[in-house]
N, C-alpha and C. Protein backbone atom coordinates (compact mmCIF):
# COMPACT_ATOMS: atom_id res chain seq x y z
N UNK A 1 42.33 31.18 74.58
CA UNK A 1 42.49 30.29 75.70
C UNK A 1 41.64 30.81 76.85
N UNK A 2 41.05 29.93 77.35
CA UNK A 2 39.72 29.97 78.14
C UNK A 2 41.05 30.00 79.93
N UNK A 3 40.47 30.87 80.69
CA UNK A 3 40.95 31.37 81.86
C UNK A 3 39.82 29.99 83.26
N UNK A 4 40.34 29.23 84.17
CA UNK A 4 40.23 29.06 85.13
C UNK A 4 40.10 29.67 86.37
N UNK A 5 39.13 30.53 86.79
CA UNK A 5 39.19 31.65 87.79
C UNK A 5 39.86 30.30 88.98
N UNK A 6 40.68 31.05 89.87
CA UNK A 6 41.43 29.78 90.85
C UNK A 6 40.11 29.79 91.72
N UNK A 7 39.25 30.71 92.60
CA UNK A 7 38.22 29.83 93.18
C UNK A 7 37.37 28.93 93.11
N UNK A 8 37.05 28.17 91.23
CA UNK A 8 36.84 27.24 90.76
C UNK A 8 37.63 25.55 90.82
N UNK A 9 38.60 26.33 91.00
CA UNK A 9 39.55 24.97 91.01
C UNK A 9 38.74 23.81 91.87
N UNK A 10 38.99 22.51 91.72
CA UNK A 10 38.49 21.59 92.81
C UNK A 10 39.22 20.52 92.60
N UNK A 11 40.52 20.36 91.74
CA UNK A 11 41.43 19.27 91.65
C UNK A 11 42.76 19.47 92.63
N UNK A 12 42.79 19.67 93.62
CA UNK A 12 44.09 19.73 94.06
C UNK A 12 44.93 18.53 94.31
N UNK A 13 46.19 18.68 94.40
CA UNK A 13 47.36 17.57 94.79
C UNK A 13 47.74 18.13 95.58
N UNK A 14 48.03 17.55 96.71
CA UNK A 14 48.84 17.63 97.90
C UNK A 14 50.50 16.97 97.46
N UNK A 15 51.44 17.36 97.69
CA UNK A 15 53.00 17.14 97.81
C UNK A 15 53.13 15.29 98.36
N UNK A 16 53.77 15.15 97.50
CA UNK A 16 53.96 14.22 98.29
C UNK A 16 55.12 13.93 99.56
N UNK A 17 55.77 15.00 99.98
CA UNK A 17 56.58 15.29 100.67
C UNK A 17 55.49 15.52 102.43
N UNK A 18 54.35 16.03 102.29
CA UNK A 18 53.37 16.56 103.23
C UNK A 18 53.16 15.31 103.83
N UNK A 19 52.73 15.56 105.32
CA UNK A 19 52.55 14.49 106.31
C UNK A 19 50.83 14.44 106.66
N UNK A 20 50.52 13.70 107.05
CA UNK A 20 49.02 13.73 107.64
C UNK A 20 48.70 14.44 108.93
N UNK A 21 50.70 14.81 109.76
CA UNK A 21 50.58 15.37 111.33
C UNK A 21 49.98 16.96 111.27
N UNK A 22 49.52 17.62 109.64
CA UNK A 22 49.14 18.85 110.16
C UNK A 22 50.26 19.53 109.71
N UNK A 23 51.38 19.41 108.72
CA UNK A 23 52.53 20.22 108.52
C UNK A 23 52.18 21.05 108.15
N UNK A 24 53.07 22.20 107.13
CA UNK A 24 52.86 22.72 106.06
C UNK A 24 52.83 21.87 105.41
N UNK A 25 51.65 22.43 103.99
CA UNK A 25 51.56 21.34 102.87
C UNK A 25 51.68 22.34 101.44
N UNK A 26 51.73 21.82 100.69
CA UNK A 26 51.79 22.92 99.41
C UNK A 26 50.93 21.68 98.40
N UNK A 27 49.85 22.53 97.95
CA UNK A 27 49.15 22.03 97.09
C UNK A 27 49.18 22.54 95.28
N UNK A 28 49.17 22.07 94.58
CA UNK A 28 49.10 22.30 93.30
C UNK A 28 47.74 21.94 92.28
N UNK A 29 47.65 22.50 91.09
CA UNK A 29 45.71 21.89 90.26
C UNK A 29 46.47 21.53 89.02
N UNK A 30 46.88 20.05 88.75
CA UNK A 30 46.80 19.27 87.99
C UNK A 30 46.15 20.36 86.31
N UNK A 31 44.82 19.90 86.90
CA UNK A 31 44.06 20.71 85.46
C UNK A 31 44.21 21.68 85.47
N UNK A 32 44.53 22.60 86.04
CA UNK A 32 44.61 24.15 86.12
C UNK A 32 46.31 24.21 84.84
N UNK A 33 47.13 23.54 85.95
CA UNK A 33 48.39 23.66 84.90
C UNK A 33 48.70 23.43 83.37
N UNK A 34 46.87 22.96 82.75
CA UNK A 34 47.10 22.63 81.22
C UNK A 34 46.41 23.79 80.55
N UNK A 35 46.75 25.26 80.95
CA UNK A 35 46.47 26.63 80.95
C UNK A 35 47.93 26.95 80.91
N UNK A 36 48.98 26.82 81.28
CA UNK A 36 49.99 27.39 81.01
C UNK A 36 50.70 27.64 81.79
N UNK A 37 50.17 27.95 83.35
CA UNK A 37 50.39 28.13 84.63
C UNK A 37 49.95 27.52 85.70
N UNK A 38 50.76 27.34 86.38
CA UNK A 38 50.44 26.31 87.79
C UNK A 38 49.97 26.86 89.27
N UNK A 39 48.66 27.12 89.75
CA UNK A 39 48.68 27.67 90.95
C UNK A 39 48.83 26.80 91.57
N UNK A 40 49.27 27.02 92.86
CA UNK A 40 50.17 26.50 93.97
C UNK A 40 49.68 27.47 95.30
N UNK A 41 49.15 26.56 96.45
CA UNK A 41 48.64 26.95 97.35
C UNK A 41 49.05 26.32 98.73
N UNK A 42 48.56 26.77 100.16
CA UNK A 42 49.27 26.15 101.10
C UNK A 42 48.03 25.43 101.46
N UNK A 43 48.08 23.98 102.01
CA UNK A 43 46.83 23.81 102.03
C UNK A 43 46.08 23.66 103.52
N UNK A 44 46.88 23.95 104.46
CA UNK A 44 46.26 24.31 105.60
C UNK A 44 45.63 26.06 105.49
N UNK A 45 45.77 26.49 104.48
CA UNK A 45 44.69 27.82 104.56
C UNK A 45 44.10 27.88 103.09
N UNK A 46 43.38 27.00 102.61
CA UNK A 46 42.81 26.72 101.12
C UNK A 46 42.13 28.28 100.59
N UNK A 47 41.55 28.77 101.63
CA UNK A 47 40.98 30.04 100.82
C UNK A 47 42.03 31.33 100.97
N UNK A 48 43.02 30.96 101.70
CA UNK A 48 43.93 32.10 101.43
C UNK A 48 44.18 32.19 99.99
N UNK A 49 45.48 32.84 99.74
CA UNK A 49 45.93 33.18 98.74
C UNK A 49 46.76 32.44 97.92
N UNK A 50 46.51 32.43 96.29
CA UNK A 50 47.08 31.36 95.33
C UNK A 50 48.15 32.04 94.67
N UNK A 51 49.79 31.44 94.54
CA UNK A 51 50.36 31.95 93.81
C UNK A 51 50.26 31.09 92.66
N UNK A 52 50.63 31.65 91.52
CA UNK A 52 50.25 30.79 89.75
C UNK A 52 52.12 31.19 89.75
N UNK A 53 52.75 29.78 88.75
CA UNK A 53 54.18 29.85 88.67
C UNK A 53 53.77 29.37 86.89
N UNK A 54 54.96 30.15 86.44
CA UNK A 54 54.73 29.60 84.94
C UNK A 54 54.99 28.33 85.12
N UNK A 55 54.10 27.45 83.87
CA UNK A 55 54.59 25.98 83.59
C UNK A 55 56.32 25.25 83.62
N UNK A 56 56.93 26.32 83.35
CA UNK A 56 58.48 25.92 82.88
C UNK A 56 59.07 26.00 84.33
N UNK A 57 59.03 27.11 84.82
CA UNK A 57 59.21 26.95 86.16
C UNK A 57 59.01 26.07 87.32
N UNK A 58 57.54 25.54 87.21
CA UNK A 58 57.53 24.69 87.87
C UNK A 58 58.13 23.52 87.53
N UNK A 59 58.27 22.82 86.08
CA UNK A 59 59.07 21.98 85.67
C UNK A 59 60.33 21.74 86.77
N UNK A 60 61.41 23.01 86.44
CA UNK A 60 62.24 22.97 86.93
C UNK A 60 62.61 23.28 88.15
N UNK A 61 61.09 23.28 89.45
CA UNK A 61 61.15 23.32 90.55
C UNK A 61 61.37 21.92 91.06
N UNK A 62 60.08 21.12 90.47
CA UNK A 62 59.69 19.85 90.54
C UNK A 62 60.90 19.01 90.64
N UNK A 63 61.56 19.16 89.21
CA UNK A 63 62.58 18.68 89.34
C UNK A 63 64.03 18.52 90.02
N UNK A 64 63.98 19.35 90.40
CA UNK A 64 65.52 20.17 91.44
C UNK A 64 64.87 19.71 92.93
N UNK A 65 63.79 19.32 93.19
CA UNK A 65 63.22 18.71 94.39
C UNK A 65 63.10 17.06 94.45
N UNK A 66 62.80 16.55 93.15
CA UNK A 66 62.82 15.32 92.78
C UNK A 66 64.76 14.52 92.54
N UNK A 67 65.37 15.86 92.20
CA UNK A 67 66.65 14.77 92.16
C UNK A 67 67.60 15.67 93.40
N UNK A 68 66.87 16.69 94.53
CA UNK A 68 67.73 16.46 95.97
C UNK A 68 68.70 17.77 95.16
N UNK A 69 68.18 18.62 94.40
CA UNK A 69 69.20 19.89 94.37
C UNK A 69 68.90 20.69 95.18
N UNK A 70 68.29 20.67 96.22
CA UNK A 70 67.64 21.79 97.22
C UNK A 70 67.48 21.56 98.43
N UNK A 71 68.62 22.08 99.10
CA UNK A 71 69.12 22.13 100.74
C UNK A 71 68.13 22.44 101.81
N UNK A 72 68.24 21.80 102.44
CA UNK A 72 67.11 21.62 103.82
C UNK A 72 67.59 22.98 104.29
């Protein structure tokens, strides 16, 4: 299995939770995640630093955010 160095990346998703006012945003790479792992970045500082979450994990981040298990 062929490695994605993350400064290659150029597919990001923005949250759909993120506003256009300049919030925090948390970005994720679509294609990156069909490697096994998902980096996940903030995207008001793009060249900072990328954390990678295993695939399963993020599953069950996604999800626990999508059905409101996770307290403001």
């Amino acid at each position: 299995m062929s490695k994605t160095p993350l400064h290659a990346i150029r597919d990001w998703t923005r949250s759909s939770y993120s506003t256009s006012s300049g919030g925090s945003c948390v970005e994720w790479s679509p294609s990156a995640a069909t490697l096994g792992t998902v980096p996940v970045r903030v995207s008001k500082t793009p060249e900072g630093p990328t954390l990678t979450v295993a695939g399963g994990a993020w599953r069950s981040f996604v999800g626990a955010v999508r059905d409101s298990e996770l307290a403001n």
